[in-house]
C-alpha atoms as a PDB file:
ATOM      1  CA  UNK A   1       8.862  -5.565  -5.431  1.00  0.00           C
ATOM      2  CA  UNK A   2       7.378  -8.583  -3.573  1.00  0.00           C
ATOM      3  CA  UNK A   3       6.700 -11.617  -6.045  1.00  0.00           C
ATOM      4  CA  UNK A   4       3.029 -12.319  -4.977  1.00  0.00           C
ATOM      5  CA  UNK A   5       2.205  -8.327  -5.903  1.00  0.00           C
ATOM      6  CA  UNK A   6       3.636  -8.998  -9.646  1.00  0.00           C
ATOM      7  CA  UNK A   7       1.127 -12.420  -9.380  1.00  0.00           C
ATOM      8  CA  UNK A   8      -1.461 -10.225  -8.434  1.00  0.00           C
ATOM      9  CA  UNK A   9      -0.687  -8.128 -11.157  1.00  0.00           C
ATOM     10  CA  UNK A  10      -0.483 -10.758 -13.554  1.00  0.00           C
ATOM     11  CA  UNK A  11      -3.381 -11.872 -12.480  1.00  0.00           C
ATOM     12  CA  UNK A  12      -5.390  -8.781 -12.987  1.00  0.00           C
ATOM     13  CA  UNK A  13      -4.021  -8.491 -16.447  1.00  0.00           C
ATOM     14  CA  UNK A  14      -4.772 -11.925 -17.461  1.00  0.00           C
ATOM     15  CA  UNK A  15      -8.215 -11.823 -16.568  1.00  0.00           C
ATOM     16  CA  UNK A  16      -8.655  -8.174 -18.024  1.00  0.00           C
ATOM     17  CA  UNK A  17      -6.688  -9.736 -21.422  1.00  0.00           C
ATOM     18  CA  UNK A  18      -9.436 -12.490 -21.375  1.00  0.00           C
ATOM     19  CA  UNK A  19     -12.375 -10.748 -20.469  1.00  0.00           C
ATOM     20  CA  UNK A  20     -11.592  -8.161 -23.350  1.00  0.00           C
ATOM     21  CA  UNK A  21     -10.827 -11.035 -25.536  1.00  0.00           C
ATOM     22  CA  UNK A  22     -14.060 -12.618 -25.473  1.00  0.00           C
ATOM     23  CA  UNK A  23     -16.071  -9.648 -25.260  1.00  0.00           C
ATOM     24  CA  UNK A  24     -14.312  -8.347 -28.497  1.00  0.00           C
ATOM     25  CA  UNK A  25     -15.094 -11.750 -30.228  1.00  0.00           C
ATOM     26  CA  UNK A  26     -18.809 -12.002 -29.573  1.00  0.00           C
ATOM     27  CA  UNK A  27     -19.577  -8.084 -29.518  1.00  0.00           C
ATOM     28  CA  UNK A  28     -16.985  -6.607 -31.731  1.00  0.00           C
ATOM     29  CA  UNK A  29     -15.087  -3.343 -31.101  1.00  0.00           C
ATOM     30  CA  UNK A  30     -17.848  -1.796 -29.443  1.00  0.00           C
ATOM     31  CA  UNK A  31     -18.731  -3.721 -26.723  1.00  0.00           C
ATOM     32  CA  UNK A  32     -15.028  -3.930 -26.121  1.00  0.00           C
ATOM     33  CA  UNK A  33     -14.429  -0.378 -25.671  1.00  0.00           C
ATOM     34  CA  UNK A  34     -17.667  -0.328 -23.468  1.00  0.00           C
ATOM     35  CA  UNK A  35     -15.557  -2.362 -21.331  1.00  0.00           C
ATOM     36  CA  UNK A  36     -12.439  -0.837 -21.437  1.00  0.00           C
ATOM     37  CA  UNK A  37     -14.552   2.129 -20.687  1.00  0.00           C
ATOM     38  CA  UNK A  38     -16.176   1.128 -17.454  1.00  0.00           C
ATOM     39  CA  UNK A  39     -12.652  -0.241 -16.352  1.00  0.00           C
ATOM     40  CA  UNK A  40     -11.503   3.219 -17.044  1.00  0.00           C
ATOM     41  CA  UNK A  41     -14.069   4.749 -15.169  1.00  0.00           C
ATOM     42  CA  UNK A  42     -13.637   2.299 -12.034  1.00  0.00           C
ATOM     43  CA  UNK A  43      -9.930   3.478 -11.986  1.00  0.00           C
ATOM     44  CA  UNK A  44     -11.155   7.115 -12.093  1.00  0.00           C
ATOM     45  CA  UNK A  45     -13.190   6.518  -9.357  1.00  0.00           C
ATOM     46  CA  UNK A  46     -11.097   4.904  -6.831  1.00  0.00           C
ATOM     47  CA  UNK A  47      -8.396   6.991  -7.184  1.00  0.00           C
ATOM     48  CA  UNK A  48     -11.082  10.038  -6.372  1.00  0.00           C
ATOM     49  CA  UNK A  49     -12.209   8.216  -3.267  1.00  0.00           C
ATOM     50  CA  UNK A  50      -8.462   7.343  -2.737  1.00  0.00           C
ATOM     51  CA  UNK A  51      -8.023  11.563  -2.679  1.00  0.00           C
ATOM     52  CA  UNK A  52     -10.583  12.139  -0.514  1.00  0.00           C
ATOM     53  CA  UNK A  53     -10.079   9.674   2.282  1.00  0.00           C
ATOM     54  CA  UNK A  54      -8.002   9.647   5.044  1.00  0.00           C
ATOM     55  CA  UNK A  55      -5.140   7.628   6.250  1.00  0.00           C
ATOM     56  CA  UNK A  56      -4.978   3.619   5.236  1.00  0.00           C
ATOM     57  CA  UNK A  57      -8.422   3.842   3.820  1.00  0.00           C
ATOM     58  CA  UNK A  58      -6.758   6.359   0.822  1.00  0.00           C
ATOM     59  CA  UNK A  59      -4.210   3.469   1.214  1.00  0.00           C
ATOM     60  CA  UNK A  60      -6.406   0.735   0.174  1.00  0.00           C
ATOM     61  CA  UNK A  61      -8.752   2.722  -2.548  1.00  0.00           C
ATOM     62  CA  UNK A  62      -5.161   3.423  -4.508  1.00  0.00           C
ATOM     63  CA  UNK A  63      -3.865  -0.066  -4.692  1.00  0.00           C
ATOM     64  CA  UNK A  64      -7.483  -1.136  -5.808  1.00  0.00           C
ATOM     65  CA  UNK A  65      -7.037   1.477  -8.456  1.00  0.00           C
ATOM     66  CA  UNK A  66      -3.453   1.026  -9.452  1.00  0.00           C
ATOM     67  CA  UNK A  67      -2.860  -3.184  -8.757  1.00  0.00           C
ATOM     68  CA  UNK A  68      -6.676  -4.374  -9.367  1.00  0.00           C
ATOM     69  CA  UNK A  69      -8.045  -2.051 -12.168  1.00  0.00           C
ATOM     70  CA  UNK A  70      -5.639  -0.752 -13.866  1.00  0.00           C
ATOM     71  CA  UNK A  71      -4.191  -3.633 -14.784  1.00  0.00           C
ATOM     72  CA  UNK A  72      -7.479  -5.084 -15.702  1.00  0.00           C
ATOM     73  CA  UNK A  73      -8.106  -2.142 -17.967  1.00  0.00           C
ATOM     74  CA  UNK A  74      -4.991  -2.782 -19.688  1.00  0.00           C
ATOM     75  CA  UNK A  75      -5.501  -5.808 -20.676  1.00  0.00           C
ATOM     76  CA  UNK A  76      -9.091  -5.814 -21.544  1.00  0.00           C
ATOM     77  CA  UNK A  77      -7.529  -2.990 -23.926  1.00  0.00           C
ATOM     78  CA  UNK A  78      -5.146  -5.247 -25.351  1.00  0.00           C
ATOM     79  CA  UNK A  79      -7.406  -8.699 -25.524  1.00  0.00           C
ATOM     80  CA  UNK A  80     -10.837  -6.453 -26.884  1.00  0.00           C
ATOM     81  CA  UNK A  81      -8.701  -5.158 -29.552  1.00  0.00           C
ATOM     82  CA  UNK A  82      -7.226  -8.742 -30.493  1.00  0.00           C
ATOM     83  CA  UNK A  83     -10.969 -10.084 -29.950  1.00  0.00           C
ATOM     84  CA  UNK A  84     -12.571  -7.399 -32.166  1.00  0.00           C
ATOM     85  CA  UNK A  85      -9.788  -7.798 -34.887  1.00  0.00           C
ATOM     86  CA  UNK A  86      -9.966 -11.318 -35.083  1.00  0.00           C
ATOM     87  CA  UNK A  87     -14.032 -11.292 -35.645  1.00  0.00           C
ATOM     88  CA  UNK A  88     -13.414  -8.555 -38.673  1.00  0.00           C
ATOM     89  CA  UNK A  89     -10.811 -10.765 -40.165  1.00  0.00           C
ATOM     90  CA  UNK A  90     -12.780 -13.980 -39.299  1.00  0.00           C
ATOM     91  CA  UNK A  91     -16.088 -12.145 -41.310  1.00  0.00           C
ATOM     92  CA  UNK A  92     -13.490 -10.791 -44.226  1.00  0.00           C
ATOM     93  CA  UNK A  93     -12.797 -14.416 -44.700  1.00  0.00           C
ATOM     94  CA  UNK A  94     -16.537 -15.908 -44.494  1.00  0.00           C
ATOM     95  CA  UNK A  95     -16.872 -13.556 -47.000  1.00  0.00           C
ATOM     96  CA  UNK A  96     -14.655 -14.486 -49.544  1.00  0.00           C
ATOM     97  CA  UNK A  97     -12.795 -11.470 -49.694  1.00  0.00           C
ATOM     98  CA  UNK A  98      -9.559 -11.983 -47.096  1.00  0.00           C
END
């Protein structure tokens, strides 16, 4: 695999990772899995349109899927899930009871 495709990759995960992370740290676990969920659903629907077009247009709807949004969906997994758990422990503390 081509090095600038894993930077892209990178990339996309990186800015999922910190997207989730701050979103997780100012909303908490909910608006976090909001995001993770309309990530999800972007996937979902490129890869659709990916199925139902034709020649290099499928082409281009599948790597927006699979290198752009996936990606991003992973890591806004990951970094919403560090975000929301550091807010609960940050609050456990403020609270006296962590």
């Amino acid at each position: 695999m081509e090095p600038e495709i894993l930077y892209i990759l990178a990339l996309a995960l990186f800015l999922g990772l910190a997207v989730g992370w701050i979103t997780g740290r100012l909303s908490g676990g909910r608006g976090a899995a909001i995001l993770v969920a309309l990530l999800g659903a972007a996937v979902a629907v490129l890869w659709v349109m990916g199925l139902r077009a034709q020649g290099w247009d499928g082409i281009a709807y599948a790597i927006g899927a699979f290198l752009f949004a996936a990606p991003a969906t992973l890591g806004a997994l990951l970094g919403g899930w560090l975000g929301a758990r550091r807010r609960s422990r940050r609050a456990l503390k403020r609270a006296g009871t962590g």
